[in-house]
PDB file of N, CA and C in Angstrom:
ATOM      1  N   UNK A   1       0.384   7.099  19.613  1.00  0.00           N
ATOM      2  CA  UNK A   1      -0.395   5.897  19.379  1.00  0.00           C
ATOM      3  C   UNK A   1      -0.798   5.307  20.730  1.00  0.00           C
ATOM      4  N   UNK A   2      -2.072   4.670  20.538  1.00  0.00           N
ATOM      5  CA  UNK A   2      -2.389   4.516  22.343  1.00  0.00           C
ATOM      6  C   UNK A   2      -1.752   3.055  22.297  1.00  0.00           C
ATOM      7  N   UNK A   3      -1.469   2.649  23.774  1.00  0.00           N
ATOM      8  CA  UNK A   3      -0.667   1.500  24.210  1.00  0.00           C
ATOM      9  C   UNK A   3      -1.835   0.307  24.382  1.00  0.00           C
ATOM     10  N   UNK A   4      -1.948  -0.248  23.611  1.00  0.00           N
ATOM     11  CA  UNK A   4      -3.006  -1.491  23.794  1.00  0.00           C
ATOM     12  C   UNK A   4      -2.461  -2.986  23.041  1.00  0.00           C
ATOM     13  N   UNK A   5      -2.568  -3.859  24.298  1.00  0.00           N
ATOM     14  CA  UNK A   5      -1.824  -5.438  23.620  1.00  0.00           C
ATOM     15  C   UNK A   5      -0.920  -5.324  23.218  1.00  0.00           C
ATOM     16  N   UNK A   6      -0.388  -4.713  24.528  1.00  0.00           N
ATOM     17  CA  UNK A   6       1.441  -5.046  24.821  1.00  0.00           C
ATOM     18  C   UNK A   6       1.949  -6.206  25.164  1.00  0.00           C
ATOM     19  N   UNK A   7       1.256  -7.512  25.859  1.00  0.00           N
ATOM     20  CA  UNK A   7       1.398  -8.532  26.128  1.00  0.00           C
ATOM     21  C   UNK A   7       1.511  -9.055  24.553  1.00  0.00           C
ATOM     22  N   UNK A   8       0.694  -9.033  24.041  1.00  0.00           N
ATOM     23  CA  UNK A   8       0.616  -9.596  22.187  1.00  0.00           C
ATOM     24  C   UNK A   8       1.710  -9.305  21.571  1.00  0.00           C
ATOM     25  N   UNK A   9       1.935  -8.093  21.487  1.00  0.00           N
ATOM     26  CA  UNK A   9       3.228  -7.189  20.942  1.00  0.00           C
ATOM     27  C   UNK A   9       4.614  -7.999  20.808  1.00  0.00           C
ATOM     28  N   UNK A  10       4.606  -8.050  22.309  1.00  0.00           N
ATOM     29  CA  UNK A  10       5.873  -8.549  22.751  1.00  0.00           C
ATOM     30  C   UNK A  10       5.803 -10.226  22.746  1.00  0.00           C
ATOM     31  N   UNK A  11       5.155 -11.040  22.583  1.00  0.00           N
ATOM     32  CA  UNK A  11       4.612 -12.682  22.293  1.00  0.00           C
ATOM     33  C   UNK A  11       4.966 -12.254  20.936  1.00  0.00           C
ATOM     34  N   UNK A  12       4.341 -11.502  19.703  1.00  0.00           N
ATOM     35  CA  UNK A  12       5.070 -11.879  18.573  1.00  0.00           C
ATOM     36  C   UNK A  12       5.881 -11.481  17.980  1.00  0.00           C
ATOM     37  N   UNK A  13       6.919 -10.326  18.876  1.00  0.00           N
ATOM     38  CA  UNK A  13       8.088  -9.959  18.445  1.00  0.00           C
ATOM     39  C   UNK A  13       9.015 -11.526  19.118  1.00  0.00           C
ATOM     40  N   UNK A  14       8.413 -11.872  19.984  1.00  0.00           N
ATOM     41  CA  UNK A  14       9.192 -13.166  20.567  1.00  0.00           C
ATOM     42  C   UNK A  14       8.968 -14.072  19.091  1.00  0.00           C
ATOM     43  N   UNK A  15       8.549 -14.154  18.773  1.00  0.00           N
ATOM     44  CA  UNK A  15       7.990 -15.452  17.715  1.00  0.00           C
ATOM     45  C   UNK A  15       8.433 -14.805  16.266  1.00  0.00           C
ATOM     46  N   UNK A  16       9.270 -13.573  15.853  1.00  0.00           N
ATOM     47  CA  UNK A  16       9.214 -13.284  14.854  1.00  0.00           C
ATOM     48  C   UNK A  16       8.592 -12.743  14.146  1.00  0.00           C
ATOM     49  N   UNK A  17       7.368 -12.252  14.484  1.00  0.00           N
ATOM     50  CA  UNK A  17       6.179 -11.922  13.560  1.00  0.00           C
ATOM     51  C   UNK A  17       6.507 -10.267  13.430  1.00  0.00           C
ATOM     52  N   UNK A  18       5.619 -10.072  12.062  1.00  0.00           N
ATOM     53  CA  UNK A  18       6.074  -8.736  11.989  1.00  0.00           C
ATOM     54  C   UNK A  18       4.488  -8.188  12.195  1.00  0.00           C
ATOM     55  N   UNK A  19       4.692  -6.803  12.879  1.00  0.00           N
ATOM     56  CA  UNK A  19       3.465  -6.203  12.446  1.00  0.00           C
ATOM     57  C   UNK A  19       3.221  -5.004  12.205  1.00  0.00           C
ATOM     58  N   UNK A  20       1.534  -4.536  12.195  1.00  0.00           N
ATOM     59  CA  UNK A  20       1.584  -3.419  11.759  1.00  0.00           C
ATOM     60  C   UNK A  20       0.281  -2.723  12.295  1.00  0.00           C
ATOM     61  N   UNK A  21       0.355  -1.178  12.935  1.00  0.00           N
ATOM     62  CA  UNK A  21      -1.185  -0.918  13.934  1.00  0.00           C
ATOM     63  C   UNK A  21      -1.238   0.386  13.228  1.00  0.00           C
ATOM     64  N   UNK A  22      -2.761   0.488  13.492  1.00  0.00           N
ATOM     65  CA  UNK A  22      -3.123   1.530  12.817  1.00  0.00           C
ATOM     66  C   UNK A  22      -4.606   1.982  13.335  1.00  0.00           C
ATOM     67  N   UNK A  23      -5.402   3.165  13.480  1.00  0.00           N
ATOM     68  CA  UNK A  23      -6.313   3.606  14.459  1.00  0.00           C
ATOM     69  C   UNK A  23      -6.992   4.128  13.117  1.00  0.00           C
ATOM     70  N   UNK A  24      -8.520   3.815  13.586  1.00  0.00           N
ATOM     71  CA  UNK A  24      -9.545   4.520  13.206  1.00  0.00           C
ATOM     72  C   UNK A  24     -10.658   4.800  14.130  1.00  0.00           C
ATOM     73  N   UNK A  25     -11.001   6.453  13.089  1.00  0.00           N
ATOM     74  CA  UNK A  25     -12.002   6.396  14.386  1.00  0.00           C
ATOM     75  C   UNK A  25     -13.095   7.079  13.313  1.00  0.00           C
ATOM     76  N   UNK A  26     -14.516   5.853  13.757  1.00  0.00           N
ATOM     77  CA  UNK A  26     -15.602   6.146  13.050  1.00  0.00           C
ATOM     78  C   UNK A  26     -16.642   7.362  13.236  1.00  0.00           C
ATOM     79  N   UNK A  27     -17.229   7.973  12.137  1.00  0.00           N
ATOM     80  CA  UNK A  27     -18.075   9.126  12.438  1.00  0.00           C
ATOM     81  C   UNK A  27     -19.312   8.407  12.924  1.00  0.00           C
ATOM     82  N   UNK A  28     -19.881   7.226  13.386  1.00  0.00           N
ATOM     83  CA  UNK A  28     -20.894   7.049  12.791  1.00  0.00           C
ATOM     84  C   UNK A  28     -21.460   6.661  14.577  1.00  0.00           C
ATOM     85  N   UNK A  29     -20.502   5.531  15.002  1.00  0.00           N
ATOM     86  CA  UNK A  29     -20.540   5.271  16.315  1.00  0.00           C
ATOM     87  C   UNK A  29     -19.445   5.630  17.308  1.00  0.00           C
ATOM     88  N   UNK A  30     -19.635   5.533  18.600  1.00  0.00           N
ATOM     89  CA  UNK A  30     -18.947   5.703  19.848  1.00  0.00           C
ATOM     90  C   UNK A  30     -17.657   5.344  20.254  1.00  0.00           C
ATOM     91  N   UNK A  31     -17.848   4.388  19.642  1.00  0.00           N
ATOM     92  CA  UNK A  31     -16.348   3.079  19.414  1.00  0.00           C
ATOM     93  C   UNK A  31     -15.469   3.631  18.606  1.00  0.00           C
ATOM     94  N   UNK A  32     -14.042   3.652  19.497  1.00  0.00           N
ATOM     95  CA  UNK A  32     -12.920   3.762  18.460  1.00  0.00           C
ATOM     96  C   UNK A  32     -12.944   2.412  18.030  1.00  0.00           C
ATOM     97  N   UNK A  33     -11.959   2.184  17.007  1.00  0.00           N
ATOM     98  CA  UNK A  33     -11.156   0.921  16.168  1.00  0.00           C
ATOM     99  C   UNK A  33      -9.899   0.885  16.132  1.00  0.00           C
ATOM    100  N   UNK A  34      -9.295  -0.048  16.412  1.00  0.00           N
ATOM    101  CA  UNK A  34      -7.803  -0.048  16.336  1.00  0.00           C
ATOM    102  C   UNK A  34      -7.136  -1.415  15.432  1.00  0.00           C
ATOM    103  N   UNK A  35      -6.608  -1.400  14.750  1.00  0.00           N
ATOM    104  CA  UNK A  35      -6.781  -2.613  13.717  1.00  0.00           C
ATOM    105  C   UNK A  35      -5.189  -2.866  13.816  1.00  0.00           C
ATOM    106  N   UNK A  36      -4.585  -3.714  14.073  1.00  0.00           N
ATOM    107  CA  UNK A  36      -3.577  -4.571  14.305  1.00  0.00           C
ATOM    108  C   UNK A  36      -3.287  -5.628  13.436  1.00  0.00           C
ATOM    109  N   UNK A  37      -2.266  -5.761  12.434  1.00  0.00           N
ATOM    110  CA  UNK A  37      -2.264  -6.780  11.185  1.00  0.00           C
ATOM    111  C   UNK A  37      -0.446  -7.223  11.594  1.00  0.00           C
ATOM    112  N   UNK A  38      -0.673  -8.477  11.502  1.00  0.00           N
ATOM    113  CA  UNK A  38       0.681  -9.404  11.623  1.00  0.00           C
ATOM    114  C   UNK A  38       0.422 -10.534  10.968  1.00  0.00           C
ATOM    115  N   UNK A  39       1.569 -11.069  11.007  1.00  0.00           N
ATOM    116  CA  UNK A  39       2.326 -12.177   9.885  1.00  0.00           C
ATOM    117  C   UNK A  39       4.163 -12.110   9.806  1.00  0.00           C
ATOM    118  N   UNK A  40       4.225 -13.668   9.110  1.00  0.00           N
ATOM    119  CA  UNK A  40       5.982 -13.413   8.828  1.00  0.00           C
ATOM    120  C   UNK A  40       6.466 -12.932   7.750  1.00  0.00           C
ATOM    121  N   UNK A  41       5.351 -13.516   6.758  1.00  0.00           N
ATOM    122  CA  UNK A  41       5.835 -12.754   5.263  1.00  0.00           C
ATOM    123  C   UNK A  41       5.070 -11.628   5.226  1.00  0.00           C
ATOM    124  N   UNK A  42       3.905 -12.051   4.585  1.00  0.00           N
ATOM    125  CA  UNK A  42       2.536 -10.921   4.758  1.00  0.00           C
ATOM    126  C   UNK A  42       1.805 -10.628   5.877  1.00  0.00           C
ATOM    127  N   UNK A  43       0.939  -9.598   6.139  1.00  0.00           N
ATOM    128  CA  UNK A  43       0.475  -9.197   7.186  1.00  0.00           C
ATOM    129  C   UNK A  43      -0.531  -9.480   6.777  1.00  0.00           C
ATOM    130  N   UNK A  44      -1.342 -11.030   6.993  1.00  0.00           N
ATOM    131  CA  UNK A  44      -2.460 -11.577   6.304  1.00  0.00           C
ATOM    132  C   UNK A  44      -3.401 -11.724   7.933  1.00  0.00           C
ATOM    133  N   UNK A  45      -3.238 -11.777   9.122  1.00  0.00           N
ATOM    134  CA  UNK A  45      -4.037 -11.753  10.057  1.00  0.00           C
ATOM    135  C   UNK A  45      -4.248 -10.265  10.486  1.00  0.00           C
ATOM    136  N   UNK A  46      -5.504 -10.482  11.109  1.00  0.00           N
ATOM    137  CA  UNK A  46      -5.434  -8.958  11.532  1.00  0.00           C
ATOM    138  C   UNK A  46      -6.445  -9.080  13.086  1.00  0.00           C
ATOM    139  N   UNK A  47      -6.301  -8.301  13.735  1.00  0.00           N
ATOM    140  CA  UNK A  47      -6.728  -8.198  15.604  1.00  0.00           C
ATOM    141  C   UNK A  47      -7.822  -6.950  15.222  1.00  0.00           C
ATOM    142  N   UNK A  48      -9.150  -6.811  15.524  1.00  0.00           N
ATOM    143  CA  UNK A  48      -9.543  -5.350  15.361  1.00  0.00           C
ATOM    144  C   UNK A  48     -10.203  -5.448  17.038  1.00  0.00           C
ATOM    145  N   UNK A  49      -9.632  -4.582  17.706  1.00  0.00           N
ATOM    146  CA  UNK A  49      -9.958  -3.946  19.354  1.00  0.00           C
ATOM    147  C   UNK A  49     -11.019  -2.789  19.102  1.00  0.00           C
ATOM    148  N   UNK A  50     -12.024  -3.154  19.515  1.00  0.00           N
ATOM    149  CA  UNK A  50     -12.965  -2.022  19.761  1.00  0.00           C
ATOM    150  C   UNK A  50     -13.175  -1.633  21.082  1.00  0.00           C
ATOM    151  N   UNK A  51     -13.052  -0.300  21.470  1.00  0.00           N
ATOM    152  CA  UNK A  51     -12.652   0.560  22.881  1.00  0.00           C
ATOM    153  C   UNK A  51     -13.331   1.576  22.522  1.00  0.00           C
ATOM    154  N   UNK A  52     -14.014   1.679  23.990  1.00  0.00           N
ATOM    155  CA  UNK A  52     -14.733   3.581  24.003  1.00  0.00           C
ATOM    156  C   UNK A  52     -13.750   3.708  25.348  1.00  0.00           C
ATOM    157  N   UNK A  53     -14.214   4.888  25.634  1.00  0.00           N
ATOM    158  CA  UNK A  53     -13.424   5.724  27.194  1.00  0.00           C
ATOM    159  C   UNK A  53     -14.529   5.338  28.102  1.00  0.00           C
ATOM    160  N   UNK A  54     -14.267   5.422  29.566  1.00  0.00           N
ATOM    161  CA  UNK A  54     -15.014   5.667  30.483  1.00  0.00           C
ATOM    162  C   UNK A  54     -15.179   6.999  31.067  1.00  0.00           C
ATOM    163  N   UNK A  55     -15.847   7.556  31.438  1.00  0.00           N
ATOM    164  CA  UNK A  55     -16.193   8.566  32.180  1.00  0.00           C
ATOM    165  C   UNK A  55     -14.984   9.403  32.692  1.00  0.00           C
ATOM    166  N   UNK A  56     -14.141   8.018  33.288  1.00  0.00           N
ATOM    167  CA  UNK A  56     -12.612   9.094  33.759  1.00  0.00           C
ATOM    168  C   UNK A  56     -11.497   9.362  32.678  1.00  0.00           C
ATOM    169  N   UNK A  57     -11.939   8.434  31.342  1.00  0.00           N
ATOM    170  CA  UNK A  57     -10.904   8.602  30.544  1.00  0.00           C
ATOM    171  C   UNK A  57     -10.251   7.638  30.494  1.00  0.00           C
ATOM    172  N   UNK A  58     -10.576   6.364  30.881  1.00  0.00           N
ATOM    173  CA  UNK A  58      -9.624   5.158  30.688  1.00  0.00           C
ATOM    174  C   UNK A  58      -9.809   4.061  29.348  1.00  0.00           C
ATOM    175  N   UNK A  59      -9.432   3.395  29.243  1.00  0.00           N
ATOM    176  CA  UNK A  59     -10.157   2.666  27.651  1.00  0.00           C
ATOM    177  C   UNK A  59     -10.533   1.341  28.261  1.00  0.00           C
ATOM    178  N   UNK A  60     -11.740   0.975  27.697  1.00  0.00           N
ATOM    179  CA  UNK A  60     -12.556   0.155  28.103  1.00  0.00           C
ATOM    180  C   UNK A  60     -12.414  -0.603  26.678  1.00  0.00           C
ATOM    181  N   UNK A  61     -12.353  -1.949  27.023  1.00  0.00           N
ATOM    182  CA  UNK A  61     -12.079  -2.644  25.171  1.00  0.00           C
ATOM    183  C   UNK A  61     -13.278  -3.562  25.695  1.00  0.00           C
ATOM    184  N   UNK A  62     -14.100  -3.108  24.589  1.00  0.00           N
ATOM    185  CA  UNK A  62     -15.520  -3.878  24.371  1.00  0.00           C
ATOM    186  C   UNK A  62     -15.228  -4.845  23.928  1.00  0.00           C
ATOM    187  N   UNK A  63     -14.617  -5.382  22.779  1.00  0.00           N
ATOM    188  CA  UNK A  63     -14.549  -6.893  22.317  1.00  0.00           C
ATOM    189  C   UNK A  63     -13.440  -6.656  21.255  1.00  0.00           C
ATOM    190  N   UNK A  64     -12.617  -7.922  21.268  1.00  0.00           N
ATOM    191  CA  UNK A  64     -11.450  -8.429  20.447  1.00  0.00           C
ATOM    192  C   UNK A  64     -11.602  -9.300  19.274  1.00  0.00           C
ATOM    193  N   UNK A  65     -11.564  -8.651  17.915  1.00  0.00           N
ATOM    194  CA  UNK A  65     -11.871  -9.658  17.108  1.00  0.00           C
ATOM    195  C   UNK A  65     -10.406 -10.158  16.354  1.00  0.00           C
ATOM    196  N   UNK A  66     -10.276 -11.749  16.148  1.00  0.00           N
ATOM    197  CA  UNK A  66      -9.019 -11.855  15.638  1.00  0.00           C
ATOM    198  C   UNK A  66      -9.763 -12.766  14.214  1.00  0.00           C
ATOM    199  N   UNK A  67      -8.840 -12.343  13.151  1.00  0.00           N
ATOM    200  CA  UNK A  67      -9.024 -13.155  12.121  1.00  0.00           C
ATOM    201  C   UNK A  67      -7.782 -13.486  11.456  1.00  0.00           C
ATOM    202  N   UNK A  68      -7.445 -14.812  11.514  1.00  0.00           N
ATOM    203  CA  UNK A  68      -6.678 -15.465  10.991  1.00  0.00           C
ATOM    204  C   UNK A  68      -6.772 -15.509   9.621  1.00  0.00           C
ATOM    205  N   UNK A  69      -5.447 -16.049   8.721  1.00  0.00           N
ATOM    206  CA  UNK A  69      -5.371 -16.413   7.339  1.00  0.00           C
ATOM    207  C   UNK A  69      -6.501 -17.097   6.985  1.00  0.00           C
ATOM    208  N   UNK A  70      -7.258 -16.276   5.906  1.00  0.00           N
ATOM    209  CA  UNK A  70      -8.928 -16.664   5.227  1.00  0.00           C
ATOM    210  C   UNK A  70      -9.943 -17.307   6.295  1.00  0.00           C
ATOM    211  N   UNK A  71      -9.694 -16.543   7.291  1.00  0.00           N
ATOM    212  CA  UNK A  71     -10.863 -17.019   8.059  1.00  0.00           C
ATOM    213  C   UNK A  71     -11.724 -16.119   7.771  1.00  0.00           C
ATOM    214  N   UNK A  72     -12.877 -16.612   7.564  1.00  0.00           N
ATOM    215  CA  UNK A  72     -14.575 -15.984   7.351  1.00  0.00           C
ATOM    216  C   UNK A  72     -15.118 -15.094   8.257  1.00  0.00           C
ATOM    217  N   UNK A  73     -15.415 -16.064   9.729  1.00  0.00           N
ATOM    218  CA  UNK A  73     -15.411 -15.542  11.007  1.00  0.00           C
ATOM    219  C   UNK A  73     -14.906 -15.339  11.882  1.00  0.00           C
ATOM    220  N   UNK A  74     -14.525 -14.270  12.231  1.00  0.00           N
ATOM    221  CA  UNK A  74     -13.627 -13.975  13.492  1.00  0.00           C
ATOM    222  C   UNK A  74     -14.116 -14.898  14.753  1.00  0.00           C
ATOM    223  N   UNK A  75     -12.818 -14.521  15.840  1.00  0.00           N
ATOM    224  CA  UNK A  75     -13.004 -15.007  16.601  1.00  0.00           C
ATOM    225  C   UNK A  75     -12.942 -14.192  17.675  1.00  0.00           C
ATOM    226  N   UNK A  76     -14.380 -14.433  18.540  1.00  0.00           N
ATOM    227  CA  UNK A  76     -14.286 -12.706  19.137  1.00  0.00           C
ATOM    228  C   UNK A  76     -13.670 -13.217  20.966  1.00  0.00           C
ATOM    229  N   UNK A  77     -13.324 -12.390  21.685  1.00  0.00           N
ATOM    230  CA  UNK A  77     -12.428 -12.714  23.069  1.00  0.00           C
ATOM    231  C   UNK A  77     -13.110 -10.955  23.576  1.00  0.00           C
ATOM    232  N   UNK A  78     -12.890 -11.357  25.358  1.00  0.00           N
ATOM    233  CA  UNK A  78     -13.192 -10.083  25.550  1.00  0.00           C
ATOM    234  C   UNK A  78     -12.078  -9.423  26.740  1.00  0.00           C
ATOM    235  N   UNK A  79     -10.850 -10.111  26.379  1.00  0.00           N
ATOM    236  CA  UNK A  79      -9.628  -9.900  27.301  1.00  0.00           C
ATOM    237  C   UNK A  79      -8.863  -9.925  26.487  1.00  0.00           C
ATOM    238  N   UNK A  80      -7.746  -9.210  26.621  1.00  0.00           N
ATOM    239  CA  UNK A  80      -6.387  -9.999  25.834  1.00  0.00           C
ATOM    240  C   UNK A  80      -5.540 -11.095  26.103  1.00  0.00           C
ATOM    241  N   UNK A  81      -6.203 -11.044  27.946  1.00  0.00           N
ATOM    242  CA  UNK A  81      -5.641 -12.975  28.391  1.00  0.00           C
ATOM    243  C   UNK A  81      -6.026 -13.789  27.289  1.00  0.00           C
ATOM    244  N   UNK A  82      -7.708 -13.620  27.266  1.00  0.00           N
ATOM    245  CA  UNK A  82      -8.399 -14.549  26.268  1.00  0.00           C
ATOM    246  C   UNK A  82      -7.547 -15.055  24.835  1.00  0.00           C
ATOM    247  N   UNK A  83      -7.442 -13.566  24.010  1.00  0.00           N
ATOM    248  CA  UNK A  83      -6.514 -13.639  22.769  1.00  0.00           C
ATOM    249  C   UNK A  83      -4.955 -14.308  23.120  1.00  0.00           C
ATOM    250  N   UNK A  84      -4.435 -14.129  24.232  1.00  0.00           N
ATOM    251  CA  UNK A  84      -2.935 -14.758  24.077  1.00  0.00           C
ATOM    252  C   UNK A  84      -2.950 -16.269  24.398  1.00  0.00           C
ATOM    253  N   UNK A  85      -3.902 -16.367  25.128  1.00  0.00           N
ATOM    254  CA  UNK A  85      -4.190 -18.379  25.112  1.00  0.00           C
ATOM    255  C   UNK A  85      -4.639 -18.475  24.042  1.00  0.00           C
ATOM    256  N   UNK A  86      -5.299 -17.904  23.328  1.00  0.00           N
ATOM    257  CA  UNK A  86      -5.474 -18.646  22.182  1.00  0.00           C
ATOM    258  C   UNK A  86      -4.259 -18.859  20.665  1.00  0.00           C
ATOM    259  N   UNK A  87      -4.025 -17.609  20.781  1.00  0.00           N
ATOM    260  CA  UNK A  87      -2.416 -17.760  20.124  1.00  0.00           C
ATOM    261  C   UNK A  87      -1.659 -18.286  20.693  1.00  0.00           C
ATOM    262  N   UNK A  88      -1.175 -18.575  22.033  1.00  0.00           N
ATOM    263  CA  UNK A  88      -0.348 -19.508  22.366  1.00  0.00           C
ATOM    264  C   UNK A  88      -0.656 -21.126  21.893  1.00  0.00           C
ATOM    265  N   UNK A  89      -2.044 -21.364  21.409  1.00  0.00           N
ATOM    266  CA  UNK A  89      -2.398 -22.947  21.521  1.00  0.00           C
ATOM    267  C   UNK A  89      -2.489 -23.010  19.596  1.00  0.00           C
ATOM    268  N   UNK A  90      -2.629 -21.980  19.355  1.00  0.00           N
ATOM    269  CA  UNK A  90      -2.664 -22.249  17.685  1.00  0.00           C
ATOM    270  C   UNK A  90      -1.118 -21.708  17.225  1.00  0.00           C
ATOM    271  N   UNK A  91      -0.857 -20.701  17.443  1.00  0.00           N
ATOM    272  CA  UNK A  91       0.339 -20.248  16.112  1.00  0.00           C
ATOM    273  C   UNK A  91       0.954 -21.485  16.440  1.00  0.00           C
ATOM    274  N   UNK A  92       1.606 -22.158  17.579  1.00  0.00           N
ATOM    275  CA  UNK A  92       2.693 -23.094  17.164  1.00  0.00           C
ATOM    276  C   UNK A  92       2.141 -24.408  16.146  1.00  0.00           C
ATOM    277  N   UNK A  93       1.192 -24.735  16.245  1.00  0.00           N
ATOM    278  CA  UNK A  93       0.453 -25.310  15.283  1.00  0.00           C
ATOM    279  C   UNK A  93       0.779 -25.117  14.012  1.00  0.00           C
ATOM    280  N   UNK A  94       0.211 -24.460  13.802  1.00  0.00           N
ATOM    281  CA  UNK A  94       0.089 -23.553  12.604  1.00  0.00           C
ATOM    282  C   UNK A  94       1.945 -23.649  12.219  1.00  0.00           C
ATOM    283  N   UNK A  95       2.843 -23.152  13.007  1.00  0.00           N
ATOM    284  CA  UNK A  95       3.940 -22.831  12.855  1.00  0.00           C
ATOM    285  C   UNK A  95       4.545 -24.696  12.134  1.00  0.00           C
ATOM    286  N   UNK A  96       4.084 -25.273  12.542  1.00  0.00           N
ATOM    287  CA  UNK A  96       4.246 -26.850  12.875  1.00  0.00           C
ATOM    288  C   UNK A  96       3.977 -27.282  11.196  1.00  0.00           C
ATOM    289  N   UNK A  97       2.709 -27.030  11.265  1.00  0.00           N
ATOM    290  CA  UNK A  97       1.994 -27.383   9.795  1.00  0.00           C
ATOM    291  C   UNK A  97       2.602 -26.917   8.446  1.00  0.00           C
ATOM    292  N   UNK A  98       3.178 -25.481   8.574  1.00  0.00           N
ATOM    293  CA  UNK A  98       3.602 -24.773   7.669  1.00  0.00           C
ATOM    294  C   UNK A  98       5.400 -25.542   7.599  1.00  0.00           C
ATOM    295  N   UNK A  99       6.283 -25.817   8.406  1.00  0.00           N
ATOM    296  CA  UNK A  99       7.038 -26.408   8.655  1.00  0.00           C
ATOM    297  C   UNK A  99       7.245 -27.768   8.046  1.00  0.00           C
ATOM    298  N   UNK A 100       5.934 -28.664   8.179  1.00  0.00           N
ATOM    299  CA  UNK A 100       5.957 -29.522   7.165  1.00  0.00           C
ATOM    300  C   UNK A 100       5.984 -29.568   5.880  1.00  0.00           C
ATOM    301  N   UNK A 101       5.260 -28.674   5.514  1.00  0.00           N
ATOM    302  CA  UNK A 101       5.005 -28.214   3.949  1.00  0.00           C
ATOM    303  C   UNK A 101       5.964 -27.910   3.728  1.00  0.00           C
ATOM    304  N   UNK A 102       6.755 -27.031   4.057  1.00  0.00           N
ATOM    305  CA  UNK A 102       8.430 -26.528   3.433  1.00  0.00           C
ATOM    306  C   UNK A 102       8.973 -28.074   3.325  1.00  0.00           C
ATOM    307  N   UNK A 103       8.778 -28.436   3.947  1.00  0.00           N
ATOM    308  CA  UNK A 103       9.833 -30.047   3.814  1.00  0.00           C
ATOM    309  C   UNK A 103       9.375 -30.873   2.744  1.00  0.00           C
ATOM    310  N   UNK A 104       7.902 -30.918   2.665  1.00  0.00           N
ATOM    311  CA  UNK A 104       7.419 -31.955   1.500  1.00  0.00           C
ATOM    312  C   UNK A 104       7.771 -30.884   0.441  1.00  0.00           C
ATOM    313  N   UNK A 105       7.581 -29.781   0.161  1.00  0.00           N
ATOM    314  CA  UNK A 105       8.165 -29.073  -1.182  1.00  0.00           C
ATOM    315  C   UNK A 105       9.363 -29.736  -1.618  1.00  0.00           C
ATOM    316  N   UNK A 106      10.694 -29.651  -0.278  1.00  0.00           N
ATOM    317  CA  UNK A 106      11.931 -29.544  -0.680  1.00  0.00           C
ATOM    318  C   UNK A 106      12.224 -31.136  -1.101  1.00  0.00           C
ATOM    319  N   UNK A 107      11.409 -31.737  -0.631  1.00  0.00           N
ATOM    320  CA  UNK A 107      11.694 -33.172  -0.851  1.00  0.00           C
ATOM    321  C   UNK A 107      11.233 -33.731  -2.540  1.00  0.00           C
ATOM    322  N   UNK A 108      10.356 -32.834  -2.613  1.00  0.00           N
ATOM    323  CA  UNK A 108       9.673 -33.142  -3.998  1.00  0.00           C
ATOM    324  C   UNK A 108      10.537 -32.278  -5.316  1.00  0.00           C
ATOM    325  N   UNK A 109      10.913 -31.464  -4.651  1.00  0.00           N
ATOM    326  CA  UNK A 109      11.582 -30.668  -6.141  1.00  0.00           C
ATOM    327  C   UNK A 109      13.414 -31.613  -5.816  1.00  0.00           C
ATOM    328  N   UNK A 110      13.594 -32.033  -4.817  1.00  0.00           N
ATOM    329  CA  UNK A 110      15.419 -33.094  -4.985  1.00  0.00           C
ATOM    330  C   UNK A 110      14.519 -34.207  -5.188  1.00  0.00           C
ATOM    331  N   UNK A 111      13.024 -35.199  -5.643  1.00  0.00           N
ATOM    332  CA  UNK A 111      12.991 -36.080  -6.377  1.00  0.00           C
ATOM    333  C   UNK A 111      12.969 -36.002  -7.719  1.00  0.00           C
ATOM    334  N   UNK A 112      12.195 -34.867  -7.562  1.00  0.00           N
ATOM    335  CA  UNK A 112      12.200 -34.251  -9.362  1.00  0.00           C
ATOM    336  C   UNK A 112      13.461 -34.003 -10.186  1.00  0.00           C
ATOM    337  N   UNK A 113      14.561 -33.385  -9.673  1.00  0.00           N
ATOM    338  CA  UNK A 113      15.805 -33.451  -9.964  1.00  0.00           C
ATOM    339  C   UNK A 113      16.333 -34.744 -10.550  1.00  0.00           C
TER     340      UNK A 113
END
């Protein structure tokens, strides 16, 4: 499997997240695909890296698309610096938000009681 967004990798094995990679490669165009899906329960986000080779054989990543839980439009980056500031400034968010909700559940089913 080729080694790409090892910095990511290791940010959401830090954070718990589980994931899951997997390679395609299209008949149609030049571009490989490499599709990257994480989450804690489900693997509901997904990273798709599009990379051709260069001349010497190195991988060149044309553009990073990330799509979050029911997002419509991706969000495209053309580094993986790019992608890890941006997960650094949302998942804890996100982590934050979801955190609340567990609490208003638990609070609502011991009033209901």
């Amino acid at each position: 499997m080729i080694t790409v967004l090892n910095q990511t990798k290791q940010y959401l094995k830090s954070r718990h997240y589980q994931y899951e990679k997997s390679y395609i490669r299209p008949l149609m165009t030049p571009e490989s695909v490499y599709v990257f899906k994480f989450g804690r329960e489900a693997l509901n986000n997904r990273v798709i890296i599009r990379y051709s080779h260069t001349w010497t054989g190195r991988r060149k990543i044309n553009e990073i698309d990330l799509r979050l839980h029911k997002q419509k439009h991706p969000r495209i980056f053309r580094t993986e610096k790019e992608l890890l500031d941006y997960l650094e400034s949302r998942l804890p968010q996100r982590e934050h938000q979801e955190a609340e909700k567990e609490q208003e559940r638990q609070t609502d089913e011991e009033n209901a009681k």
